[in-house]
N, C-alpha and C. Protein backbone atom coordinates (compact mmCIF):
# COMPACT_ATOMS: atom_id res chain seq x y z
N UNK A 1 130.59 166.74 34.83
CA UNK A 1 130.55 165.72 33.78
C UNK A 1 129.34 164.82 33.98
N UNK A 2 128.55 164.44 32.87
CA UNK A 2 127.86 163.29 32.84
C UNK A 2 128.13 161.84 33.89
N UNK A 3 127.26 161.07 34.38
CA UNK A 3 127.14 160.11 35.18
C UNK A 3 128.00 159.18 34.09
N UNK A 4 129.07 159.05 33.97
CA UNK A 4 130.39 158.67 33.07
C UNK A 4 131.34 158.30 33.82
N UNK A 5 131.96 157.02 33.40
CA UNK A 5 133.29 156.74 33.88
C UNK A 5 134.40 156.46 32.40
N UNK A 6 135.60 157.35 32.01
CA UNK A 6 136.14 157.08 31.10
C UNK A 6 137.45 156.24 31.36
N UNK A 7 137.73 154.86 31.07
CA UNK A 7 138.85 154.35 31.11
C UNK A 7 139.64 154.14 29.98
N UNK A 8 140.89 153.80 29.85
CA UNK A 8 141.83 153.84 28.91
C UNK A 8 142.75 153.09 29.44
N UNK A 9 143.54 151.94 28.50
CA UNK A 9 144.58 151.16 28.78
C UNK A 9 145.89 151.27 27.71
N UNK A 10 146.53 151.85 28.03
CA UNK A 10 147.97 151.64 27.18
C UNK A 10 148.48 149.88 27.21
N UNK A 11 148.69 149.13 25.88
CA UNK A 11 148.58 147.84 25.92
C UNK A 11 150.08 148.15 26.02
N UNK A 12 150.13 146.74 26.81
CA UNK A 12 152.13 146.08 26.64
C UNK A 12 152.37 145.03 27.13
N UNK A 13 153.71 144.79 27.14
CA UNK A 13 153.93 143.80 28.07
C UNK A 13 153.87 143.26 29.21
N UNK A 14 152.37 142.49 29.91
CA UNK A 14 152.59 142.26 31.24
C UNK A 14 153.75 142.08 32.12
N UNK A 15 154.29 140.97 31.52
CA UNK A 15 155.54 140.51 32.00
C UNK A 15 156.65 141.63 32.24
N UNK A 16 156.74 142.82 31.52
CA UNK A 16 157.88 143.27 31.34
C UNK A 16 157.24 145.10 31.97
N UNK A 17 156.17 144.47 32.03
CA UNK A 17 155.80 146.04 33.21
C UNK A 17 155.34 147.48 32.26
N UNK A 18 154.85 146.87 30.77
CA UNK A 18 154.30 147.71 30.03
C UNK A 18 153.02 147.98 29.35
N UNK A 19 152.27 147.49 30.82
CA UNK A 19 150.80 148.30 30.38
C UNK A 19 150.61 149.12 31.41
N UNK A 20 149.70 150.12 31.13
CA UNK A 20 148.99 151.18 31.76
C UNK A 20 147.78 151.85 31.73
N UNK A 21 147.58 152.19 32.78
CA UNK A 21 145.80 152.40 32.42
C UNK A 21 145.49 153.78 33.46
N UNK A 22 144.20 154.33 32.92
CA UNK A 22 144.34 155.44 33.83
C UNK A 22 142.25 155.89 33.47
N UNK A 23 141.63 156.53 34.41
CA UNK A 23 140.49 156.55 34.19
C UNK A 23 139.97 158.09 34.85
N UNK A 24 138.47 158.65 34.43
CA UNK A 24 138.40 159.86 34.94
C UNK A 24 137.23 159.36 35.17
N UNK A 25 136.88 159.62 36.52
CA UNK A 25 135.40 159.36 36.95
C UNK A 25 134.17 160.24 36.89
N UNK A 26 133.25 160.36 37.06
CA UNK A 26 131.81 161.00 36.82
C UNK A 26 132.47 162.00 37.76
N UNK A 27 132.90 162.15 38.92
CA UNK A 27 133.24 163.26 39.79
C UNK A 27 134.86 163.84 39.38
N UNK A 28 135.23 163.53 38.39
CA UNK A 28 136.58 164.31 37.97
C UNK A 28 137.68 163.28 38.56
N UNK A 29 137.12 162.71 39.40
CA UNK A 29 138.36 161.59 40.22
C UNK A 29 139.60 161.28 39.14
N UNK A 30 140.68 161.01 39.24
CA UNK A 30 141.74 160.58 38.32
C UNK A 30 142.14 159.10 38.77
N UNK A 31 142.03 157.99 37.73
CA UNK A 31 142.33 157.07 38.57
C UNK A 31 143.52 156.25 37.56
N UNK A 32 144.88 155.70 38.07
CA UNK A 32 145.45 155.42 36.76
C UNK A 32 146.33 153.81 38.14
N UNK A 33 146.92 153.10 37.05
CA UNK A 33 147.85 152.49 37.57
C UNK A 33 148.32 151.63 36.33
N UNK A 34 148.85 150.23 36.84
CA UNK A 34 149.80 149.25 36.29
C UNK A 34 149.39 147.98 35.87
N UNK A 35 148.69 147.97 36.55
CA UNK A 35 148.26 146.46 36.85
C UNK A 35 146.54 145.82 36.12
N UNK A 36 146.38 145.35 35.22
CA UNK A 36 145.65 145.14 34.24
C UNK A 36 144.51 144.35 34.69
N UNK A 37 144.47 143.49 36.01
CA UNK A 37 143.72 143.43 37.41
C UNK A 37 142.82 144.34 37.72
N UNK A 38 143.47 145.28 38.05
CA UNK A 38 142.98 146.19 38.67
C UNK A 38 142.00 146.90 37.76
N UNK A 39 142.78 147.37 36.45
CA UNK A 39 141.80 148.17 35.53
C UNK A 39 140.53 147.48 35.31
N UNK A 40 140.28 146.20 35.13
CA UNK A 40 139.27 145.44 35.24
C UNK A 40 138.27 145.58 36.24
N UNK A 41 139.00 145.55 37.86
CA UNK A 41 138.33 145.62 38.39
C UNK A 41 137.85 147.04 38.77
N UNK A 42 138.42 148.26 38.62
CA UNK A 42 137.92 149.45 38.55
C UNK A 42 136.50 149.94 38.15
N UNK A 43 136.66 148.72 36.71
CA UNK A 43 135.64 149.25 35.62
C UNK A 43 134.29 148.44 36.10
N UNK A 44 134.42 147.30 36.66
CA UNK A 44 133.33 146.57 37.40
C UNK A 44 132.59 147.50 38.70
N UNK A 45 133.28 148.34 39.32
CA UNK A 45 132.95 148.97 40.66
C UNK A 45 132.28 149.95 39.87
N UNK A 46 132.13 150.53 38.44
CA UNK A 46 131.79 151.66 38.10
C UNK A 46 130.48 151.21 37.49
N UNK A 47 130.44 149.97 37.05
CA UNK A 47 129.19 149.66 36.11
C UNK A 47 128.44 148.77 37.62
N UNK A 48 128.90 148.57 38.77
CA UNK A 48 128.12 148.17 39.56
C UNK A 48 127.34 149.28 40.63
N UNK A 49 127.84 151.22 40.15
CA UNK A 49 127.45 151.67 40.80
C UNK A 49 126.20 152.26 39.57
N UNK A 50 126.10 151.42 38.72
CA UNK A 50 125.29 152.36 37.35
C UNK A 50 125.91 153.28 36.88
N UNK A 51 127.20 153.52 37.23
CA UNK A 51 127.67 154.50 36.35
C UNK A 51 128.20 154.17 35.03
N UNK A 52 127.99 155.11 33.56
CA UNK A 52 127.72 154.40 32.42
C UNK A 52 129.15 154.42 32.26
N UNK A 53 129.86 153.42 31.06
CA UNK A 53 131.52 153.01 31.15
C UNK A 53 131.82 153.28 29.57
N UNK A 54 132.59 153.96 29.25
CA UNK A 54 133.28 154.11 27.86
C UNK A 54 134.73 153.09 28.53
N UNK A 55 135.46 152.05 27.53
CA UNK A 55 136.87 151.58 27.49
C UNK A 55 137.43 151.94 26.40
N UNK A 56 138.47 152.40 26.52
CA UNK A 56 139.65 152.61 24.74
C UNK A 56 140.54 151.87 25.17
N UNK A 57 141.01 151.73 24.65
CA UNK A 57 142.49 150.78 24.29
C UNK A 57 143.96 151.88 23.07
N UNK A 58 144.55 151.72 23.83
CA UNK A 58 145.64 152.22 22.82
C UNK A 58 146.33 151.39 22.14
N UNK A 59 145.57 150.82 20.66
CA UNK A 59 145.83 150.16 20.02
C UNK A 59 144.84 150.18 18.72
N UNK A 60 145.49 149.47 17.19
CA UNK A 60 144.81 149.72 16.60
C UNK A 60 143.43 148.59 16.70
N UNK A 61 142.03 149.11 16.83
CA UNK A 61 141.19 148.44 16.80
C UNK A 61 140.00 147.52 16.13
N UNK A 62 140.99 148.27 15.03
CA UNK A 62 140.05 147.94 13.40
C UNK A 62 141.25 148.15 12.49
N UNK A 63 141.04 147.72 10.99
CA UNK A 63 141.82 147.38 9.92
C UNK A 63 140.97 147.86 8.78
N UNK A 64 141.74 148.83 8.13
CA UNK A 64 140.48 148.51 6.43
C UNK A 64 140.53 147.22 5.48
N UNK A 65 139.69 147.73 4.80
CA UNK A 65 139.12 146.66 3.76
C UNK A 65 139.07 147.47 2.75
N UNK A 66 140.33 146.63 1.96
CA UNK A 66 140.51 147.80 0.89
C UNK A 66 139.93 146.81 -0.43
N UNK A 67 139.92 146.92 -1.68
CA UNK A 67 139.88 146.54 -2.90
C UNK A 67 141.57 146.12 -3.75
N UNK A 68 141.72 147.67 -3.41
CA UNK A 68 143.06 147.37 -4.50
C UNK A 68 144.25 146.76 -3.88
N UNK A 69 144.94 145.74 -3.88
CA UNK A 69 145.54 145.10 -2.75
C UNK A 69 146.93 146.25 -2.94
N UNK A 70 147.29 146.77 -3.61
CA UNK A 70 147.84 147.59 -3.16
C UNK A 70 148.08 148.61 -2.03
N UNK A 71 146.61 148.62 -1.45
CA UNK A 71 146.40 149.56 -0.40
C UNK A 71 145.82 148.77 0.56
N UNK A 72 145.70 147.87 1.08
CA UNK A 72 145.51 146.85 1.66
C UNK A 72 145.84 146.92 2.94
N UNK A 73 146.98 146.90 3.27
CA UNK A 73 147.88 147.53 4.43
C UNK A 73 148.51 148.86 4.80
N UNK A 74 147.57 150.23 3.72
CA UNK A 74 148.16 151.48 3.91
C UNK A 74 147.78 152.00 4.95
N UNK A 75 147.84 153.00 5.27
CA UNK A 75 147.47 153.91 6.80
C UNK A 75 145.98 154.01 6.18
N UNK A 76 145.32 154.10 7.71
CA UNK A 76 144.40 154.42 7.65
C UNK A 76 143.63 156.00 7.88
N UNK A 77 142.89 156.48 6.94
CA UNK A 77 142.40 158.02 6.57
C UNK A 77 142.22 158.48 8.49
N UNK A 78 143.82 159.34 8.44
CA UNK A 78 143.49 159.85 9.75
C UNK A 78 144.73 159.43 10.13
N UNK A 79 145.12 158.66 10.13
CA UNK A 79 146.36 157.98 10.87
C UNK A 79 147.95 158.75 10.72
N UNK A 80 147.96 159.67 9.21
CA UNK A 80 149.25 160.36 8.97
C UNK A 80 150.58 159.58 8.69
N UNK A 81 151.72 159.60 9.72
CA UNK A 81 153.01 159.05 9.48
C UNK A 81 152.80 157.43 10.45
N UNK A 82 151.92 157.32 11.37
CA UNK A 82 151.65 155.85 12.50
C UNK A 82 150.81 155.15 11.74
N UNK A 83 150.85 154.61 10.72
CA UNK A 83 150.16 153.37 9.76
C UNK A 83 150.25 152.43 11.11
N UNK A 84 148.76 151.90 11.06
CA UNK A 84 148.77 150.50 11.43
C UNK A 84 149.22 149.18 11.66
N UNK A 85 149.93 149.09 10.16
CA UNK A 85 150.76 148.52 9.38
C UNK A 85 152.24 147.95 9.72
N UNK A 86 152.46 149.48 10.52
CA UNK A 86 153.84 149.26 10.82
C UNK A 86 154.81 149.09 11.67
N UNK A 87 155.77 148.71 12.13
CA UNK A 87 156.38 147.67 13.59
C UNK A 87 155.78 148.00 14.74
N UNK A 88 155.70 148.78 14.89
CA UNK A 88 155.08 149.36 16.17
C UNK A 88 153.62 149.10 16.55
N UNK A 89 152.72 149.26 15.43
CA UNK A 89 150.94 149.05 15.52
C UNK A 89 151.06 147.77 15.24
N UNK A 90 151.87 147.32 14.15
CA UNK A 90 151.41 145.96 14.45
C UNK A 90 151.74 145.07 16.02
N UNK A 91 152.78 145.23 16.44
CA UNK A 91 152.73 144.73 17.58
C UNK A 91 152.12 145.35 18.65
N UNK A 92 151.61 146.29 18.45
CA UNK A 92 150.48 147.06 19.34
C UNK A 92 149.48 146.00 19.55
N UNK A 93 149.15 145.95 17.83
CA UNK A 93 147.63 145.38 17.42
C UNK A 93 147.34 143.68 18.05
N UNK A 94 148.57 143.13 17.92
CA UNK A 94 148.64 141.73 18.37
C UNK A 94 148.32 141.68 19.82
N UNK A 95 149.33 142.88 20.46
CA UNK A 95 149.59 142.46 22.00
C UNK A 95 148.01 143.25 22.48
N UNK A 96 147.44 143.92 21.89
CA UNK A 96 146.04 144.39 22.48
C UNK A 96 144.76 143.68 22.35
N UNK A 97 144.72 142.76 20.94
CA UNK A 97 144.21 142.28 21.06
C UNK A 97 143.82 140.94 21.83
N UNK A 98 144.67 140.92 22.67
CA UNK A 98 144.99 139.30 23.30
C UNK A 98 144.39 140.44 25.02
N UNK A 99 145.30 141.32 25.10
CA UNK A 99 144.50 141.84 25.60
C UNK A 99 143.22 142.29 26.60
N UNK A 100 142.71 142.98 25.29
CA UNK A 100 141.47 143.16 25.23
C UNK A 100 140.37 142.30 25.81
N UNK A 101 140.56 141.39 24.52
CA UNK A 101 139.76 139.75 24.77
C UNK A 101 139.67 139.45 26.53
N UNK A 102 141.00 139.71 27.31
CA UNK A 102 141.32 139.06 28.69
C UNK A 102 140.43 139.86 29.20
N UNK A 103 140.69 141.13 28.94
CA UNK A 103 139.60 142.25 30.06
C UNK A 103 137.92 141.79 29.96
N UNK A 104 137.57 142.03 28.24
CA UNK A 104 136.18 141.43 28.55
C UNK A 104 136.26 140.32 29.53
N UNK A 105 137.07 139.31 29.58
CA UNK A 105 136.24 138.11 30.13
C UNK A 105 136.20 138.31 31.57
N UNK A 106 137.76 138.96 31.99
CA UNK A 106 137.40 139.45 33.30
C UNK A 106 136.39 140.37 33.97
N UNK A 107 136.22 140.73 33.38
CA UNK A 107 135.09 141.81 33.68
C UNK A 107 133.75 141.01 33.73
N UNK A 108 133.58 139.99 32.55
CA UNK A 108 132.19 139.07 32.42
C UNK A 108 132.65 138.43 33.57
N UNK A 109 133.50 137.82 34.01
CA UNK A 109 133.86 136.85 35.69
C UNK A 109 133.19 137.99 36.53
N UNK A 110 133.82 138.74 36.83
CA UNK A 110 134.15 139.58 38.25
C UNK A 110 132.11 140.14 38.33
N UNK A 111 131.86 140.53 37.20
CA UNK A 111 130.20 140.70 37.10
C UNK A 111 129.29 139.82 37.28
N UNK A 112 129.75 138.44 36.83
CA UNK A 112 129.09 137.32 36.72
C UNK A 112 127.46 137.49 35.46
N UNK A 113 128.07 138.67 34.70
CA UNK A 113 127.22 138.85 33.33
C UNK A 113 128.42 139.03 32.72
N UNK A 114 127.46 139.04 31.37
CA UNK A 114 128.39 139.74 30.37
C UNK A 114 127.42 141.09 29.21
N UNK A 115 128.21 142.01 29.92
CA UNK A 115 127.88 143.76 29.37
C UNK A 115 127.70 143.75 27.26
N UNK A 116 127.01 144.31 27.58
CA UNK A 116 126.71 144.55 25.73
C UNK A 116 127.61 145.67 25.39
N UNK A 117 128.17 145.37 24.68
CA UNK A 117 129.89 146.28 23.69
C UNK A 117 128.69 147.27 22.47
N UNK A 118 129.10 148.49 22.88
CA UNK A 118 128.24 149.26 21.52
C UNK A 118 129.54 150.34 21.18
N UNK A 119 129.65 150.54 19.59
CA UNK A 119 130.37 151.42 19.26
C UNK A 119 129.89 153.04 19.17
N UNK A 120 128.43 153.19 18.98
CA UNK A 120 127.79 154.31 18.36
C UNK A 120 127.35 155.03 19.47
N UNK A 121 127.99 156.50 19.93
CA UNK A 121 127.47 157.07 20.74
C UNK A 121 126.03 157.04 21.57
N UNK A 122 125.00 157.67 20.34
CA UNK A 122 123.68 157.51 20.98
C UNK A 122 123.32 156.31 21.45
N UNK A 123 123.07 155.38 20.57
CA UNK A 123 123.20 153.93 21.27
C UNK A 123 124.22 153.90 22.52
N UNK A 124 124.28 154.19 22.82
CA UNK A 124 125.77 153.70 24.06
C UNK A 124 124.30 155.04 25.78
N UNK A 125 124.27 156.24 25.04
CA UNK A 125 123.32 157.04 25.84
C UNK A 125 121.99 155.95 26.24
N UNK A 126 121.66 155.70 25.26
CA UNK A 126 119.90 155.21 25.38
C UNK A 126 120.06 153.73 25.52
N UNK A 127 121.49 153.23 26.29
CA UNK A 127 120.98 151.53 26.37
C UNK A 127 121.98 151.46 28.04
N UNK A 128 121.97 150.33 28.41
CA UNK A 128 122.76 149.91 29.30
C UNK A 128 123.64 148.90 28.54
N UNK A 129 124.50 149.73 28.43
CA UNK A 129 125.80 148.97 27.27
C UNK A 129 127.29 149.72 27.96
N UNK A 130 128.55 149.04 26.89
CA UNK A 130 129.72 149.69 27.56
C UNK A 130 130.15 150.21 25.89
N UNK A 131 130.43 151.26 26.02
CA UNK A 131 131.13 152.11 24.71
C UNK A 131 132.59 151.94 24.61
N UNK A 132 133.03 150.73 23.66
CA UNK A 132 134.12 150.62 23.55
C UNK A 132 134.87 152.18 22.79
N UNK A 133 136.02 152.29 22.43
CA UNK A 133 136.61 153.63 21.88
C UNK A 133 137.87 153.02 21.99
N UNK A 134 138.81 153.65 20.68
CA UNK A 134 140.47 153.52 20.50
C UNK A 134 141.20 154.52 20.65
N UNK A 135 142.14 155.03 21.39
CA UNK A 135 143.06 155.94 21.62
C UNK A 135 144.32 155.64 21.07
N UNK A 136 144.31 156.86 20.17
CA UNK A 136 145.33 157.20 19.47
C UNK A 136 146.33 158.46 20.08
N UNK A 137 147.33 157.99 20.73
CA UNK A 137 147.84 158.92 21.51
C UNK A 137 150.02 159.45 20.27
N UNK A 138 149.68 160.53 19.79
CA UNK A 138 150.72 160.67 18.87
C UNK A 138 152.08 161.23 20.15
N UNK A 139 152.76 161.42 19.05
CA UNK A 139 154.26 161.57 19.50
C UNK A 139 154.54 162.60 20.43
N UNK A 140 154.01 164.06 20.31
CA UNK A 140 153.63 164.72 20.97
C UNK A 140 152.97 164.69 22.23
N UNK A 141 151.84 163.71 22.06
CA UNK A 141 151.00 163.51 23.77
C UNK A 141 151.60 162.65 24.53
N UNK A 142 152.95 162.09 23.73
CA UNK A 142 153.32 160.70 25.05
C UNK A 142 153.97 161.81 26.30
N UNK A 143 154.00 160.73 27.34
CA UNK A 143 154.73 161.19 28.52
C UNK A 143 155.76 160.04 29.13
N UNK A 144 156.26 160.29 30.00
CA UNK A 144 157.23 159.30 30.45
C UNK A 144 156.72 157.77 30.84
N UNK A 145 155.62 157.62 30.70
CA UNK A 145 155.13 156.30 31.28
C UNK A 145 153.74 156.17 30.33
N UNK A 146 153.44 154.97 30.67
CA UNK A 146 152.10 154.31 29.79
C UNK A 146 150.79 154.72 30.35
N UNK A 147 150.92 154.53 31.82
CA UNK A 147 149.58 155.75 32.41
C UNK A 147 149.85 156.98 32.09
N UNK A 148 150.77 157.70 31.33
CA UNK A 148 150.66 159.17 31.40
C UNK A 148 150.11 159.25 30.07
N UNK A 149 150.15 158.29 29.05
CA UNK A 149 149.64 157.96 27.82
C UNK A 149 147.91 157.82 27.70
N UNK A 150 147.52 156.89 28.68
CA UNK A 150 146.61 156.56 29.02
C UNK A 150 145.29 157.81 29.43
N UNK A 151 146.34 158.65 30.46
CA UNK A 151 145.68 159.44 31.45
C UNK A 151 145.08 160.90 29.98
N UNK A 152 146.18 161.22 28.98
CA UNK A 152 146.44 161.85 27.66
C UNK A 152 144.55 161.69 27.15
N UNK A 153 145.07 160.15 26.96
CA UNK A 153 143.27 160.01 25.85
C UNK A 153 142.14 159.97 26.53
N UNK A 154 142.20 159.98 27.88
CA UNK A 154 140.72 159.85 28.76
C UNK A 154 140.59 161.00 28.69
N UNK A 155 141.49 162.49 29.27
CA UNK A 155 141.64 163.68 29.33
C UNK A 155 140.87 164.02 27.92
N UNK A 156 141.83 164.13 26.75
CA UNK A 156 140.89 164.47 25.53
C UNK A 156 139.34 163.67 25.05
N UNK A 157 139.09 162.57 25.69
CA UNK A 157 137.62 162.17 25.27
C UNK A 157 136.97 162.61 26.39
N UNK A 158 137.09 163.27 27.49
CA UNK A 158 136.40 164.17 28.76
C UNK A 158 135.92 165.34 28.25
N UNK A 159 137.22 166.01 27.00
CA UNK A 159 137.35 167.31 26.54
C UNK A 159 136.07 167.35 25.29
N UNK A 160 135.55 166.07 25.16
CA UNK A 160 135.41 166.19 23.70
C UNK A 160 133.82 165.98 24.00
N UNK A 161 133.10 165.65 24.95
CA UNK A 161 132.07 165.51 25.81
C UNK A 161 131.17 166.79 25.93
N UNK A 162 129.77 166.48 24.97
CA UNK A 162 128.80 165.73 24.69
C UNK A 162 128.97 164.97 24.07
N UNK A 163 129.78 165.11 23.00
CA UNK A 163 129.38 164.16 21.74
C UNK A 163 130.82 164.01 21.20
N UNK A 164 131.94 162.72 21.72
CA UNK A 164 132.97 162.67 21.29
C UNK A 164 133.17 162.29 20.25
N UNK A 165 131.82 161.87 19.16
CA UNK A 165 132.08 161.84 17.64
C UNK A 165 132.34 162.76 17.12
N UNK A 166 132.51 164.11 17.33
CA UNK A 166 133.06 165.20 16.55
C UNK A 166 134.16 165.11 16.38
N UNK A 167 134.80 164.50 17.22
CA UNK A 167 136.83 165.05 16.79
C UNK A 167 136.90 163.13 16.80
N UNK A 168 136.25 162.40 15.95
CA UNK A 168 136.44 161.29 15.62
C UNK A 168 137.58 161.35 14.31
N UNK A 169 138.76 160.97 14.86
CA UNK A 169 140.61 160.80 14.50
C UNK A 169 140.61 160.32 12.82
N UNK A 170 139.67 159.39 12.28
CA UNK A 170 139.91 158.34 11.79
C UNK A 170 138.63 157.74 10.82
N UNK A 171 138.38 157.58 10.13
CA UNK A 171 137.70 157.83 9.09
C UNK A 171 137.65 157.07 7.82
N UNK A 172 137.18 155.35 8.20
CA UNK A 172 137.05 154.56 6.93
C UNK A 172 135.95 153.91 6.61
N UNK A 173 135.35 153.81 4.94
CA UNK A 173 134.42 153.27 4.23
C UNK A 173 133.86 151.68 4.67
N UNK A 174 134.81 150.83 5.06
CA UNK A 174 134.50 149.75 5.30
C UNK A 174 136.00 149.04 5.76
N UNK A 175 135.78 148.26 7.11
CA UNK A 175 136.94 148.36 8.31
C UNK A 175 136.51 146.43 8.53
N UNK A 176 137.35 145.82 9.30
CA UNK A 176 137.64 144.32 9.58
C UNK A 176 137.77 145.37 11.47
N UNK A 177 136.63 144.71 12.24
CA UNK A 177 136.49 145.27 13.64
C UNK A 177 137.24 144.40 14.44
N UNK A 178 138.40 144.46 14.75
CA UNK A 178 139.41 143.39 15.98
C UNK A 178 138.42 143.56 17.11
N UNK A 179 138.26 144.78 17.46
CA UNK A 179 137.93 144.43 18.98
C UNK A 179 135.97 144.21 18.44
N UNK A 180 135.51 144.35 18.03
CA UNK A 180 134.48 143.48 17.41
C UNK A 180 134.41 141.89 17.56
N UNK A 181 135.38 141.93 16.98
CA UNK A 181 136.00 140.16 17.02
C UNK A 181 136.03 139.78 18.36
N UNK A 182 136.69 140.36 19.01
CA UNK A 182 136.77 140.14 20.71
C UNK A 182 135.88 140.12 21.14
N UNK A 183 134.85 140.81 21.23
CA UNK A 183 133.53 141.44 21.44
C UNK A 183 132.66 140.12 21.40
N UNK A 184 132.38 139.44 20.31
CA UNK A 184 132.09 138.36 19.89
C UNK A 184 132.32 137.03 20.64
N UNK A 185 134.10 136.93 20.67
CA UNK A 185 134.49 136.23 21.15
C UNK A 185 133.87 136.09 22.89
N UNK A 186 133.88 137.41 23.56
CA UNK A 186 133.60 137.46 24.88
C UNK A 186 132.08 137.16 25.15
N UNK A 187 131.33 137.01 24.06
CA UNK A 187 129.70 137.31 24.43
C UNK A 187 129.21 138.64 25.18
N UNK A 188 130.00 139.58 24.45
CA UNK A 188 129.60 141.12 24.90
C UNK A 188 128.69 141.30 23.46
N UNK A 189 128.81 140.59 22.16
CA UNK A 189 128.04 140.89 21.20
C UNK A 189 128.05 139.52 20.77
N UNK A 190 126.75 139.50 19.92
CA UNK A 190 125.84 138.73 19.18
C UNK A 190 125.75 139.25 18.07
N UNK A 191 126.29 139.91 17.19
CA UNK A 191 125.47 140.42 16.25
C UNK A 191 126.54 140.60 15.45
N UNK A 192 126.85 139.51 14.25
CA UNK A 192 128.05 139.33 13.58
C UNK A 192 128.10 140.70 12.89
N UNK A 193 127.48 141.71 12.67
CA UNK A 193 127.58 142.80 11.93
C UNK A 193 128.30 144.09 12.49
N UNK A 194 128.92 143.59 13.50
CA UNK A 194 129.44 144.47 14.53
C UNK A 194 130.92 143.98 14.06
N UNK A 195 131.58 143.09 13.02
CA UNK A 195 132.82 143.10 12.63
C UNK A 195 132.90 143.94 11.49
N UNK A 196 132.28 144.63 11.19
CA UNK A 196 132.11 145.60 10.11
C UNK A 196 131.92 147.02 10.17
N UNK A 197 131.64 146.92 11.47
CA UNK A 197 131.39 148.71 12.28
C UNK A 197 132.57 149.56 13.26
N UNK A 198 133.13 150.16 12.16
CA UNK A 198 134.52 151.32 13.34
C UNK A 198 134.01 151.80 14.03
N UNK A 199 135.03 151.73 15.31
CA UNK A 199 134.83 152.15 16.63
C UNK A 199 135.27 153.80 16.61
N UNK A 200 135.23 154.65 17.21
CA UNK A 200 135.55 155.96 17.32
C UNK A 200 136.76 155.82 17.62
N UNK A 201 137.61 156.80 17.33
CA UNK A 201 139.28 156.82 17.64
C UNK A 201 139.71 158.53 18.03
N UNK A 202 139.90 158.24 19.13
CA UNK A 202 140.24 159.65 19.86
C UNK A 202 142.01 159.92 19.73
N UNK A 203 142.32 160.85 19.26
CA UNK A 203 143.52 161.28 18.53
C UNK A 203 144.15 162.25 20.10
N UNK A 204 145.08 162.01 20.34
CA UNK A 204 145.54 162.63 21.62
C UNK A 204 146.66 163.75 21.68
């Protein structure tokens, strides 16, 4: 594999012992656990050895922007019977994005910088940046635990390597970027036009 480290976090409840995270290193290494600490600090040891960092999140990471308010809150092209929308993504979407937000900053602490967030493959090759990505892990790929969820979407974006925009899940005209927003929020981006740009979504 490419000089790559792929991580992935199944979002949940700290408190209640439901997040998980799991990562595949440039040498095939498997690395997964519990503790949302740790995944942070994993991802710091990897961008402090130069090795380049993709993060997903299993959660929804973007929203469309529809016209007809009728469709406003429908699934998004790709998504099938798991709409965004609905009990489950939405409280996905809340509890990841809070999140999310925490990891950037930890990660900007523990570095004492703060890493540039790029969504677009090539850009992500030709810069020293971190390639955010969303994992979409369906009914079929779960396993008994949230790292086995986790471990699911790193596995298929390993699989999908050169170019994991080919089996990109998900597929909309114009999107409202959450983790954009975060992105922003963390000073991983500057560039308000990055709330307007979907992230890749790896389907598991």
């Amino acid at each position: 594999m490419m000089n790559l480290a792929i991580f992935c976090a199944d979002v949940g409840s700290i408190k209640k012992n439901k997040f998980g995270w799991a990562a595949v290193l440039s040498d095939d290494e498997e690395l997964s656990g519990t503790d949302i600490r740790e995944f942070a600090k994993e991802i710091v040891k990897q961008i402090e050895k130069n090795t380049k960092v993709a993060i997903g999140f299993e959660c929804p990471l973007f929203v469309p922007v529809r016209s007809n308010p009728v469709f406003v809150n429908s699934v998004r092209n790709g998504e099938g019977n798991r709409s965004w929308s609905a009990g489950a993504g939405t409280g996905a979407l809340a509890t990841g994005l809070v999140e999310v937000l925490w990891v950037f900053n930890e990660i900007s602490r523990i570095l004492g910088k703060k890493p540039q967030a790029v969504f677009q493959w090539p850009k992500f090759l030709d810069s020293e940046s971190i390639f955010l990505w969303e994992a979409f892990v369906t009914s079929t790929a779960k396993g008994a635990g949230h790292t086995h969820d986790a471990l699911s979407a790193v596995t298929q974006f390993k699989n999908s390597l050169p170019d994991p925009m080919r089996i990109n899940a998900i597929e909309e005209t114009d999107v409202f970027s959450l983790v954009g927003a975060a992105a922003l929020r963390a000073g991983w981006s500057y560039d308000t036009s990055i709330l307007s740009e979907q992230c890749l979504v790896i389907k598991a």
